[in-house]
C-alpha atoms as a PDB file:
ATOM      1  CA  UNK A   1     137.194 100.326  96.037  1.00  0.00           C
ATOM      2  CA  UNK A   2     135.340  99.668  93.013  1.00  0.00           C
ATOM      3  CA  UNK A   3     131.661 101.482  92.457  1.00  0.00           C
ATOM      4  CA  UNK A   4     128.519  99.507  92.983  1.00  0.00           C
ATOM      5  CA  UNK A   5     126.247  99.600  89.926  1.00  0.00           C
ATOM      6  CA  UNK A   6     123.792  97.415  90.158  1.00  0.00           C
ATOM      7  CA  UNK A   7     121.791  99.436  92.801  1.00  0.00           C
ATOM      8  CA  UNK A   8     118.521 100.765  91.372  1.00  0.00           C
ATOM      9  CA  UNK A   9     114.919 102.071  93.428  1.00  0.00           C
ATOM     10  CA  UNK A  10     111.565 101.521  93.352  1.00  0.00           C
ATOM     11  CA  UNK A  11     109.084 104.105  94.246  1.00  0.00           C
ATOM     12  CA  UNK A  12     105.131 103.595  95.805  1.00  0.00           C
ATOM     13  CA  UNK A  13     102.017 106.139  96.492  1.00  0.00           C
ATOM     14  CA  UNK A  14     100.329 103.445  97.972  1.00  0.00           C
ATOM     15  CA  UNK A  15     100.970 100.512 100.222  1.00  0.00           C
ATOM     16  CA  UNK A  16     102.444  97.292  97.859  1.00  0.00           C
ATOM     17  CA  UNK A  17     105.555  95.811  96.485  1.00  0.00           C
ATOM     18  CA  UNK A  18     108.803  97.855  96.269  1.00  0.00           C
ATOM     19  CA  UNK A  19     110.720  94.951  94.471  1.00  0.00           C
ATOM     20  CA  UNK A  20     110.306  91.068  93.997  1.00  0.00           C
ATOM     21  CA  UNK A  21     113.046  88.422  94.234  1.00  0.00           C
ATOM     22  CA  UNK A  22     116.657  88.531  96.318  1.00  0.00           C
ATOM     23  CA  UNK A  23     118.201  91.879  96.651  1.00  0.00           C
ATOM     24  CA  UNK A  24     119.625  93.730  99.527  1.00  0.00           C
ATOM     25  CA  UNK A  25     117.817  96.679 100.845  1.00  0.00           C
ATOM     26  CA  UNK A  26     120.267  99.612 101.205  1.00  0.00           C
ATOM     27  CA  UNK A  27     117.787 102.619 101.978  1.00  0.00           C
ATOM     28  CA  UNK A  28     114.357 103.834 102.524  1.00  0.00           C
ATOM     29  CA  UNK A  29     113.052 107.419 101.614  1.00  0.00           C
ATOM     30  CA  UNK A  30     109.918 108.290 102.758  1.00  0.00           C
ATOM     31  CA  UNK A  31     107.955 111.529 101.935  1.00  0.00           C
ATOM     32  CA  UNK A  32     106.077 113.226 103.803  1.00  0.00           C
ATOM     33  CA  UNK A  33     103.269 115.734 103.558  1.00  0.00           C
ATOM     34  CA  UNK A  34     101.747 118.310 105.995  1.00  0.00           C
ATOM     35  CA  UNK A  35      99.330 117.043 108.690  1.00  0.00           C
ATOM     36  CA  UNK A  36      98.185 117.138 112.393  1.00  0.00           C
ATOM     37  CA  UNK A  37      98.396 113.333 113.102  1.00  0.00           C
ATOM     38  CA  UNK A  38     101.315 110.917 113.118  1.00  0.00           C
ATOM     39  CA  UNK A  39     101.953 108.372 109.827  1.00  0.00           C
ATOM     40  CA  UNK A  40     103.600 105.011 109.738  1.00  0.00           C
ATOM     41  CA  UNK A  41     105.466 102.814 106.975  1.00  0.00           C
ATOM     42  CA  UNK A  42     106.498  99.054 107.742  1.00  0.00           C
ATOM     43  CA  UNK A  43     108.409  97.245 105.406  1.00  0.00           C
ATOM     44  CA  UNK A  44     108.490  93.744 105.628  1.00  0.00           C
ATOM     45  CA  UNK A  45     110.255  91.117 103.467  1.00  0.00           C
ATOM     46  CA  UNK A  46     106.957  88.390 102.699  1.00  0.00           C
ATOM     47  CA  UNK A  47     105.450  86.749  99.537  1.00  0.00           C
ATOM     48  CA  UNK A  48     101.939  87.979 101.157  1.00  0.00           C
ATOM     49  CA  UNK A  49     100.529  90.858 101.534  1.00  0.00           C
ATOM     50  CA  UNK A  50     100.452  92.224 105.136  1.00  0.00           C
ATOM     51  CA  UNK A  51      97.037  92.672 107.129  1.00  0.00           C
ATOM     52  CA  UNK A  52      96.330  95.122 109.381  1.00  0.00           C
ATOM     53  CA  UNK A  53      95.249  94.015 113.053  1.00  0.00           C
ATOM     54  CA  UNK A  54      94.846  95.431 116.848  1.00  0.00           C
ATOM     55  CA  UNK A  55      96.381  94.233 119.849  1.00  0.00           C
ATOM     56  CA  UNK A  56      97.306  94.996 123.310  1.00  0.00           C
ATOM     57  CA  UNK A  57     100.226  93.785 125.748  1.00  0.00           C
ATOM     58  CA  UNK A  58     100.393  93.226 129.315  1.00  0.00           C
ATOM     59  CA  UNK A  59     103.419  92.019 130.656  1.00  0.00           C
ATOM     60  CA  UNK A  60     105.334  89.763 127.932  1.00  0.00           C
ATOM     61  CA  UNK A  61     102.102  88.759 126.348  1.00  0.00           C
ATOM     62  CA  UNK A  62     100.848  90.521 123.469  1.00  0.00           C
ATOM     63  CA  UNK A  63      97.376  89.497 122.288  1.00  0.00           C
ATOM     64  CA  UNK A  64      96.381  90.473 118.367  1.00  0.00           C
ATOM     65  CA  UNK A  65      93.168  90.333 117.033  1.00  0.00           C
ATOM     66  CA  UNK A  66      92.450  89.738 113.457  1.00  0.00           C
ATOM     67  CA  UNK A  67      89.182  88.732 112.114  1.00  0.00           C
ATOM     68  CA  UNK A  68      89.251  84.636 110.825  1.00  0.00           C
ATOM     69  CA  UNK A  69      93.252  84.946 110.930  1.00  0.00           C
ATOM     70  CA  UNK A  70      93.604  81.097 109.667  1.00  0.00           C
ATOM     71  CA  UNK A  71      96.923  81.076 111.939  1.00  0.00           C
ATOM     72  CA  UNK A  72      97.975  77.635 113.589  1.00  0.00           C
ATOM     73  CA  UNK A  73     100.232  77.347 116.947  1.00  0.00           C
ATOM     74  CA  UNK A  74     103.914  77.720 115.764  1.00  0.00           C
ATOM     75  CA  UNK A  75     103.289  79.612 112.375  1.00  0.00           C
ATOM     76  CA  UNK A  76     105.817  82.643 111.980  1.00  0.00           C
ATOM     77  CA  UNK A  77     105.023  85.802 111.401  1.00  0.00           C
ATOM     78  CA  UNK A  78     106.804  89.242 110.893  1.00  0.00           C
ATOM     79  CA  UNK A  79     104.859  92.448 113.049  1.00  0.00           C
ATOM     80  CA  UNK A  80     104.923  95.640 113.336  1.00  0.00           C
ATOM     81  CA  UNK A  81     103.063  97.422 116.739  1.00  0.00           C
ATOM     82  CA  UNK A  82     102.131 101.194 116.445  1.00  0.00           C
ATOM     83  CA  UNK A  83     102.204 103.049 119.529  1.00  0.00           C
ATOM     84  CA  UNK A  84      99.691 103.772 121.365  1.00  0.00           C
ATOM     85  CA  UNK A  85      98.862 107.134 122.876  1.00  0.00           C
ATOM     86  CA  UNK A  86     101.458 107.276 125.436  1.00  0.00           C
ATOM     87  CA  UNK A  87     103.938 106.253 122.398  1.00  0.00           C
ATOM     88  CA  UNK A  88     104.468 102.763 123.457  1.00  0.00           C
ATOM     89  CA  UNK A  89     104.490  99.794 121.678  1.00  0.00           C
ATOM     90  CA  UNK A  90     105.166  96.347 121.367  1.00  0.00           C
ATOM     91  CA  UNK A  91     108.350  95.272 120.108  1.00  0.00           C
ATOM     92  CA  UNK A  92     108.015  94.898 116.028  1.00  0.00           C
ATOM     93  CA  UNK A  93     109.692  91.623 114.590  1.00  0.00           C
ATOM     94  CA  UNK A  94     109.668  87.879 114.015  1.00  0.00           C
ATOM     95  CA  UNK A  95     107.809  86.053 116.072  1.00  0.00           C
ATOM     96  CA  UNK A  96     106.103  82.615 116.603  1.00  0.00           C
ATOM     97  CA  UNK A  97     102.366  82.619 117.626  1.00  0.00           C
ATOM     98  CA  UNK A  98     100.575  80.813 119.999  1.00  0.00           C
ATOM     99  CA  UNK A  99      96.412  80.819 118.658  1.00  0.00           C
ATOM    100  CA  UNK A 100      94.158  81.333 121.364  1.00  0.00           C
ATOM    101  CA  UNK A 101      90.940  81.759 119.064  1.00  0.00           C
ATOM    102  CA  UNK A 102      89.569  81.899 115.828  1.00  0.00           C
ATOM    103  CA  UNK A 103      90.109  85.985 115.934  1.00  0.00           C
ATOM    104  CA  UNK A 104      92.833  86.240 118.229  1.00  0.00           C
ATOM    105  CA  UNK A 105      96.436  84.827 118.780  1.00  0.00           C
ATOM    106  CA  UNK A 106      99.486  86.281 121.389  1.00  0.00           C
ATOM    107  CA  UNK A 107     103.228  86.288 120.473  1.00  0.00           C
ATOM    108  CA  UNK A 108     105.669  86.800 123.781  1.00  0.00           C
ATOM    109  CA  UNK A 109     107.502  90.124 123.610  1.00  0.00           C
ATOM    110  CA  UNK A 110     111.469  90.123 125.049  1.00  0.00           C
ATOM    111  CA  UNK A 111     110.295  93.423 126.580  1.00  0.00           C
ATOM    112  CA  UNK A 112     107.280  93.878 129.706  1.00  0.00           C
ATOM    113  CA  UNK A 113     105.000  96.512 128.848  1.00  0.00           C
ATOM    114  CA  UNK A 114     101.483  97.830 129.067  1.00  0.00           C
ATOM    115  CA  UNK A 115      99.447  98.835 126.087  1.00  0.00           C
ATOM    116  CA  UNK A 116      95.872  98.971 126.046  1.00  0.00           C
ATOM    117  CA  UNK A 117      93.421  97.181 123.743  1.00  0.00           C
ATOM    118  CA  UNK A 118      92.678  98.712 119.989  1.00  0.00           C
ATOM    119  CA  UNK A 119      96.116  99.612 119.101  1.00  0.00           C
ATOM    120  CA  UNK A 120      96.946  99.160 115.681  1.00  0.00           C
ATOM    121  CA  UNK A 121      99.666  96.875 114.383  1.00  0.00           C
ATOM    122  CA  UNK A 122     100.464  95.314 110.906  1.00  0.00           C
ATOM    123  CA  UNK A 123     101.965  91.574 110.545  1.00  0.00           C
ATOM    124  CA  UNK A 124     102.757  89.761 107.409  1.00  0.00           C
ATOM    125  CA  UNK A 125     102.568  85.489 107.445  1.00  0.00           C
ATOM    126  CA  UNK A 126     105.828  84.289 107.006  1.00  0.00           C
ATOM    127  CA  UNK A 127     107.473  86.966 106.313  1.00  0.00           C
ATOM    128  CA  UNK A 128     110.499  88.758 107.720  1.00  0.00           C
ATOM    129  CA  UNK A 129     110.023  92.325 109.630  1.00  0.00           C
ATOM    130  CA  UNK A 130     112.625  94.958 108.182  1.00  0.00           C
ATOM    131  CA  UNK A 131     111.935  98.453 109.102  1.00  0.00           C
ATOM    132  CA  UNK A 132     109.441 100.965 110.851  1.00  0.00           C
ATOM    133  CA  UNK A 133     109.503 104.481 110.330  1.00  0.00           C
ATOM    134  CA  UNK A 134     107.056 107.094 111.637  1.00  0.00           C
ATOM    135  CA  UNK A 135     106.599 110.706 110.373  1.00  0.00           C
ATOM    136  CA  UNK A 136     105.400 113.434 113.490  1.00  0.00           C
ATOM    137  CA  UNK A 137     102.822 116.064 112.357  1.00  0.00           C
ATOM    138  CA  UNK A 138     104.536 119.298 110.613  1.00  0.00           C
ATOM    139  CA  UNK A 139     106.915 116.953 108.747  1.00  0.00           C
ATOM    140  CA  UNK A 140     106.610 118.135 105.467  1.00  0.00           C
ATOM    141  CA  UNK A 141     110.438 116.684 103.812  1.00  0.00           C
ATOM    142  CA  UNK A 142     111.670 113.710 102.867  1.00  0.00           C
ATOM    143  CA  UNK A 143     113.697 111.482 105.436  1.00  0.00           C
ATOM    144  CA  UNK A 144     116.133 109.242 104.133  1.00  0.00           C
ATOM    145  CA  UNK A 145     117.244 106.023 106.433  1.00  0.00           C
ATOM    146  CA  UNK A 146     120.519 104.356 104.982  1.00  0.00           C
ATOM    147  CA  UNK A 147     121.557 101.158 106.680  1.00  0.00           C
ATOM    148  CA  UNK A 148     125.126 100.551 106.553  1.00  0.00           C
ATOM    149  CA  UNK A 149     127.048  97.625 104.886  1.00  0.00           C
ATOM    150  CA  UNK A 150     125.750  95.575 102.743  1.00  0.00           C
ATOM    151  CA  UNK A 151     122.157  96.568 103.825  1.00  0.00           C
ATOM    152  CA  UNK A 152     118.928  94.463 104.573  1.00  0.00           C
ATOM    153  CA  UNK A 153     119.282  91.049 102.733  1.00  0.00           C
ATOM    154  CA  UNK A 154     115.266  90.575 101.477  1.00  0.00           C
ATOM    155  CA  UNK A 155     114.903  87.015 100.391  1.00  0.00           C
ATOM    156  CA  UNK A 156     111.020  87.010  99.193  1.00  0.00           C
ATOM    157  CA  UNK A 157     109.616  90.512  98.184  1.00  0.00           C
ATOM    158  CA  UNK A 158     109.758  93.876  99.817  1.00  0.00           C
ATOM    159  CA  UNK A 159     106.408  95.350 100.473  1.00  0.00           C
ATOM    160  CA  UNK A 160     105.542  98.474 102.016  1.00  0.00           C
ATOM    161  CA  UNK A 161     102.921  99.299 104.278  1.00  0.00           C
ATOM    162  CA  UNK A 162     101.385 102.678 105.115  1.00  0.00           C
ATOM    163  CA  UNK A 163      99.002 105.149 105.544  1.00  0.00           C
ATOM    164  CA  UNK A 164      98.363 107.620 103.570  1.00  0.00           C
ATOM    165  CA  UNK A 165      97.380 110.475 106.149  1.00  0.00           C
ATOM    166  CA  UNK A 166     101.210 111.749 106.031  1.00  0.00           C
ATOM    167  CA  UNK A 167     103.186 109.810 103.761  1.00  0.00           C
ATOM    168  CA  UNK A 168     102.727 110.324 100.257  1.00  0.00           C
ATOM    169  CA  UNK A 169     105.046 107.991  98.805  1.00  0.00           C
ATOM    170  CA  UNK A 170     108.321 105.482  99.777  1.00  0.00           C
ATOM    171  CA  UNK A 171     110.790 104.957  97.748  1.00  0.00           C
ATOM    172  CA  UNK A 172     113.454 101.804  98.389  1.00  0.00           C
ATOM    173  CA  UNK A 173     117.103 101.852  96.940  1.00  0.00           C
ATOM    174  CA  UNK A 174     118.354  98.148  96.370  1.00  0.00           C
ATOM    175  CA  UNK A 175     120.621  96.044  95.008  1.00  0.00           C
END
């Protein structure tokens, strides 16, 4: 077994792009600092920015709203769903949309659930949805998520997406 050495990382304090172009995405490190509320990071594989939305989900139907969203029927789009105060959620990836309004639009989950309106969730157009991560209150180290093989082929960019009320920076290995 020969050693892999074109595998190199990219490190954020702020929500943006990790790396641009083709690469495979072999780990995420996310630090955390101390807090009393619960963080997020999404990192989606998109040549646009992600925007932050709400939703909520009854059944399989999960309705966002995002203000002037510009979405049409059929468009793809890559989500991620934070819980909501009982810790559910929606289940994050690619989905198509279905517009219902100027501010709103549903995607139908694989999974029946109830979550109630005003939850927060994150979707990028076009993209592809890679990876969630959230960080607990007290968690004041750095977690480290490997994913095994090859990794996370990334054909666009890799942007990360969180807030800063835990997580003070993420850091991607690639390559």
């Amino acid at each position: 077994m020969t050693m892999q050495t074109d595998v190199r990382s990219s490190r954020l304090t702020q929500s943006g792009w990790l790396v641009s172009g083709t690469t495979r995405l072999k780990g995420i490190s996310i630090r955390a600092g101390n807090g009393s509320s619960t963080s997020r990071a999404s990192i989606f594989d998109t040549s646009v920015a992600p925007v932050a939305a709400t939703y909520a989900q009854s059944g399989t139907t999960v309705t966002v709203t995002s203000t002037a969203h510009g979405l049409t029927t059929g468009q793809s789009i890559a989500i991620a769903y934070y819980p909501n105060g009982s810790q559910f959620s929606a289940t994050n990836g690619n989905y198509t949309v279905t517009v219902t309004g100027a501010n709103t639009f549903t995607i139908t989950d694989p999974n029946s659930n109830t979550v109630g309106s005003g939850t927060t969730c994150v979707y990028a157009v076009g993209g592809n949805y890679m990876f969630f991560y959230a960080i607990t209150s007290g968690d004041t180290y750095q977690n480290y998520v490997e994913f095994p093989g090859e990794g996370i082929k990334a054909y666009q960019k890799i942007y990360a997406y969180f807030d800063n009320t835990l997580v003070s920076s993420v850091t991607a290995i690639y390559g």
